[in-house]
PDB file of N, CA and C in Angstrom:
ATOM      1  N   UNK A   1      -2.213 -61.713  93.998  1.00  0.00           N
ATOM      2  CA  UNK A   1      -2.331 -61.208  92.642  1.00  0.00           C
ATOM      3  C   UNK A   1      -3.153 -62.202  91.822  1.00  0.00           C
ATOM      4  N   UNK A   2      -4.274 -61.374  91.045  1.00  0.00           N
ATOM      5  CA  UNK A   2      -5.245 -62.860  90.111  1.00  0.00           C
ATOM      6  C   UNK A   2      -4.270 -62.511  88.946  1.00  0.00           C
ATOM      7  N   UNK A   3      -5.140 -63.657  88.273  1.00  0.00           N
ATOM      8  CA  UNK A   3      -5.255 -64.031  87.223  1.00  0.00           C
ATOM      9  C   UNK A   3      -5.954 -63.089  86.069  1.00  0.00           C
ATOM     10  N   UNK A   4      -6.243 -62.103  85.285  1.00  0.00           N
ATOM     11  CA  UNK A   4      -6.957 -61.536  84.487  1.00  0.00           C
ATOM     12  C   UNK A   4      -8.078 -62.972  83.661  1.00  0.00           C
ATOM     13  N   UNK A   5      -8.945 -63.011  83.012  1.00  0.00           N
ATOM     14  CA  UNK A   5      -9.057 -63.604  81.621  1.00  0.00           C
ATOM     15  C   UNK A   5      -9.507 -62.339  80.396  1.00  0.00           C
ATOM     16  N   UNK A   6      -8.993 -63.032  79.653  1.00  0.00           N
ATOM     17  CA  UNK A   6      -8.934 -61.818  78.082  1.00  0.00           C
ATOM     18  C   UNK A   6      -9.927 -62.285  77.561  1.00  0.00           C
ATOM     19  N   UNK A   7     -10.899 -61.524  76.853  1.00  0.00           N
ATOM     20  CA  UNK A   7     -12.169 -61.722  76.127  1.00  0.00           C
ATOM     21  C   UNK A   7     -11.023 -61.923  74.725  1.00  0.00           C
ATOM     22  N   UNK A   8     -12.144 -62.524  73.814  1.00  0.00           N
ATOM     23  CA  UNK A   8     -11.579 -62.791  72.684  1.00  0.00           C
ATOM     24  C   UNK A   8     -11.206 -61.112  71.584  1.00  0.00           C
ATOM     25  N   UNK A   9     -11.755 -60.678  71.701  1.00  0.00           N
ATOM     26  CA  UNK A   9     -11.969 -59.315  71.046  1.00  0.00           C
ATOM     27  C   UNK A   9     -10.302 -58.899  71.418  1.00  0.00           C
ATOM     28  N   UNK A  10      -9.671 -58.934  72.806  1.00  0.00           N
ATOM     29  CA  UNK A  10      -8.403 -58.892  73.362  1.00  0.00           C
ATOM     30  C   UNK A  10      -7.248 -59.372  73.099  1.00  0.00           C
ATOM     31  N   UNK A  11      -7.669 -61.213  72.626  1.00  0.00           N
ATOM     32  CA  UNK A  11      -6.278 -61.735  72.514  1.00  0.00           C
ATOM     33  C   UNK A  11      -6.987 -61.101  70.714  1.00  0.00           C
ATOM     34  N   UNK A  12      -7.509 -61.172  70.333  1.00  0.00           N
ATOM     35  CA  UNK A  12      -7.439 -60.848  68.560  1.00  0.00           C
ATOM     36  C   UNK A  12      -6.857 -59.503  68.090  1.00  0.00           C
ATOM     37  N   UNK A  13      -7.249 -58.670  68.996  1.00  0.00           N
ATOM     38  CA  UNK A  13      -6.286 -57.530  68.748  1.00  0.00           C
ATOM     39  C   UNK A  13      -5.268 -57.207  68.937  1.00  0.00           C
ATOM     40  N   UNK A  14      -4.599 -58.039  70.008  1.00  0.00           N
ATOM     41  CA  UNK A  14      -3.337 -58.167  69.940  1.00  0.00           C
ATOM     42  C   UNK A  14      -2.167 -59.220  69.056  1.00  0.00           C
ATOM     43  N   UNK A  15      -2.988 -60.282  68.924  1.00  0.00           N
ATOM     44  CA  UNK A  15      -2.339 -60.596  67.954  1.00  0.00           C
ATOM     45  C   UNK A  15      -1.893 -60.128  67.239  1.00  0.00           C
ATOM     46  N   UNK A  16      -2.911 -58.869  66.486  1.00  0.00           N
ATOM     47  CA  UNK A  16      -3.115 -58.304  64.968  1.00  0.00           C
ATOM     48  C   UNK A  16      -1.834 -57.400  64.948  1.00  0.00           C
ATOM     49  N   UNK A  17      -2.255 -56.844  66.393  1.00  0.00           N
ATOM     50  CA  UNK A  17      -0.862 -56.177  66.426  1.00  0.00           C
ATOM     51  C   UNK A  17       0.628 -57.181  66.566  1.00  0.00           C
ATOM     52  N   UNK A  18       0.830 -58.401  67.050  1.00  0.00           N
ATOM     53  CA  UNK A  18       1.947 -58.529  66.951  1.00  0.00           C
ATOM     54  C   UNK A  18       2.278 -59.132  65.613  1.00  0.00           C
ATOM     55  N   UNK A  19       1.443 -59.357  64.853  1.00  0.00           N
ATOM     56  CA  UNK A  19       1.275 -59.368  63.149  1.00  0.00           C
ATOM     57  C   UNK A  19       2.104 -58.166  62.094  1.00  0.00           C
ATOM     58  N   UNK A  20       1.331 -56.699  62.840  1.00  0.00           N
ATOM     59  CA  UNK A  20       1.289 -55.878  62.024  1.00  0.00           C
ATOM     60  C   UNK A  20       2.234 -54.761  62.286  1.00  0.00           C
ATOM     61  N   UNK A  21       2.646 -55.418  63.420  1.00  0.00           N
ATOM     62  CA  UNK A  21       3.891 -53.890  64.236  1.00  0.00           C
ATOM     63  C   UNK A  21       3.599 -52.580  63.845  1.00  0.00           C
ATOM     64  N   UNK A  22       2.419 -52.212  63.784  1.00  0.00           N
ATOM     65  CA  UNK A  22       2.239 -51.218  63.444  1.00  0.00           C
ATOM     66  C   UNK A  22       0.270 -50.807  63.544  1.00  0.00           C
ATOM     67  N   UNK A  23       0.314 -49.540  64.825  1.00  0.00           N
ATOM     68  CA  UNK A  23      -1.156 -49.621  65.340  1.00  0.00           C
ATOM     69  C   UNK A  23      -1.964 -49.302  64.331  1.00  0.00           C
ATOM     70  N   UNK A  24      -1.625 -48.240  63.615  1.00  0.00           N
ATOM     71  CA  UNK A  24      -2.571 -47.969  62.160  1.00  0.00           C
ATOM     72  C   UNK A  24      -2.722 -48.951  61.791  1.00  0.00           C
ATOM     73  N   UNK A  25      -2.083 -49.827  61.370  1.00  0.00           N
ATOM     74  CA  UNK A  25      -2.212 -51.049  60.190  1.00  0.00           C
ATOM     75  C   UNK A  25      -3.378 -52.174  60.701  1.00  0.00           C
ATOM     76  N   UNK A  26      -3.192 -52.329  62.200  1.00  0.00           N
ATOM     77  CA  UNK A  26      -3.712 -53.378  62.865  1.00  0.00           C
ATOM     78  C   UNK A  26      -5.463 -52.168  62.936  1.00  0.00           C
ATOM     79  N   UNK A  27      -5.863 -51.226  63.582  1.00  0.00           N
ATOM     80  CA  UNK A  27      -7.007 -50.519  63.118  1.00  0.00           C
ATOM     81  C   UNK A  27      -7.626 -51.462  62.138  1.00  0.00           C
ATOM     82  N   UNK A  28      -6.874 -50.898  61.149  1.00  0.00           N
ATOM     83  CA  UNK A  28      -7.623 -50.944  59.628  1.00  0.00           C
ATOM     84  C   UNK A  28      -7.774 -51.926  59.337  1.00  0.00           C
ATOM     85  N   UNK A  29      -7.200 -53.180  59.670  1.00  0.00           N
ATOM     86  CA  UNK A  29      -7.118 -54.605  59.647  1.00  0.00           C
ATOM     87  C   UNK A  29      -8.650 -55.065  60.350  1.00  0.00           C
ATOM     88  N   UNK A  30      -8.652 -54.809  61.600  1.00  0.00           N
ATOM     89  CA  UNK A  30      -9.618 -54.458  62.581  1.00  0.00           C
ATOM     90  C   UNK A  30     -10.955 -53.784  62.312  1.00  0.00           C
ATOM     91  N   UNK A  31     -10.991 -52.903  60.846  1.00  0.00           N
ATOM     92  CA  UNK A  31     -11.867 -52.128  60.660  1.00  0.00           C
ATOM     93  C   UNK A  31     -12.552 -51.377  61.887  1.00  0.00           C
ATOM     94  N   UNK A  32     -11.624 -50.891  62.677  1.00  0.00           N
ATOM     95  CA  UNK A  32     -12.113 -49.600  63.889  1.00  0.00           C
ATOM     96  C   UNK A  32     -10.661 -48.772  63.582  1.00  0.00           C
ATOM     97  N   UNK A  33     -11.257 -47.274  64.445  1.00  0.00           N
ATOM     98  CA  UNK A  33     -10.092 -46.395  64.481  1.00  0.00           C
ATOM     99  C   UNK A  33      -9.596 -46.417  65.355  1.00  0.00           C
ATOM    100  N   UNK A  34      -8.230 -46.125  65.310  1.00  0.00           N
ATOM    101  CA  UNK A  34      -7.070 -46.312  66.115  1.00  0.00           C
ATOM    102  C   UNK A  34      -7.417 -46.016  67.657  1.00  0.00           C
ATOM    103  N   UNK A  35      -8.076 -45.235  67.925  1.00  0.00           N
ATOM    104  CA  UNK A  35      -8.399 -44.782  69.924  1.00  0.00           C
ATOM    105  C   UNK A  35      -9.180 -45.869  70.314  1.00  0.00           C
ATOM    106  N   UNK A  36     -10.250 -46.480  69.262  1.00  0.00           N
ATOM    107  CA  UNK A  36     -10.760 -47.017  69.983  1.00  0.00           C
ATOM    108  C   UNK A  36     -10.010 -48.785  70.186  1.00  0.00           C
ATOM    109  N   UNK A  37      -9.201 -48.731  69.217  1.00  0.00           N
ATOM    110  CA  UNK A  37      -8.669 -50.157  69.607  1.00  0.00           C
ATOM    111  C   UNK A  37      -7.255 -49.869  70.307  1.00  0.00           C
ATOM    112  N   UNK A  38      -6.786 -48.949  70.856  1.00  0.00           N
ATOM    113  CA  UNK A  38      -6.216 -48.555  71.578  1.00  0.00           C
ATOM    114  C   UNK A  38      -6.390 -49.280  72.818  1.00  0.00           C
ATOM    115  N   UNK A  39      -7.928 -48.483  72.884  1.00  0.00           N
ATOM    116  CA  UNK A  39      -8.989 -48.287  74.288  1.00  0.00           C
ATOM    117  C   UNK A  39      -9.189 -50.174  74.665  1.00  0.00           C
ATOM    118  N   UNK A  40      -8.912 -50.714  73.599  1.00  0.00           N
ATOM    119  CA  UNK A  40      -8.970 -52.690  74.122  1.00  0.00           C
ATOM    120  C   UNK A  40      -8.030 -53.370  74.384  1.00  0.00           C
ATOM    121  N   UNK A  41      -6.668 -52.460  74.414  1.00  0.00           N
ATOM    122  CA  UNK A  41      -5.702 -52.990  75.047  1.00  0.00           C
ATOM    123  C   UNK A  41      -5.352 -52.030  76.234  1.00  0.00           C
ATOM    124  N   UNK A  42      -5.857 -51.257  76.795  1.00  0.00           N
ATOM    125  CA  UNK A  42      -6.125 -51.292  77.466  1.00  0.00           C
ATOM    126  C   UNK A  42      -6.393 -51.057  78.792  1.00  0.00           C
ATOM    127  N   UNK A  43      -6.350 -51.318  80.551  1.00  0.00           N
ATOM    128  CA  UNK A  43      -7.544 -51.603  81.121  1.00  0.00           C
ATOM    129  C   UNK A  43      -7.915 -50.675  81.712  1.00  0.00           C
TER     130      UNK A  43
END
């Protein structure tokens, strides 16, 4: 089993989300819509 590495775009959006508990909020935070930052967590 590897190792993944996370592009930065990855760990930042998740952060945002464990910030914002909430996927709308983290979007808009994000300035993208919700599918597509969906679509970066992912794989």
């Amino acid at each position: 089993m590897g190792v993944g590495v996370l592009e930065r775009y990855e760990i930042e959006t998740f952060l945002t989300l464990a910030e914002e508990l909430h996927f709308g909020r983290t979007a808009e935070r994000l300035r993208m819509i919700t599918g597509r930052m969906l679509a970066r967590l992912t794989p």
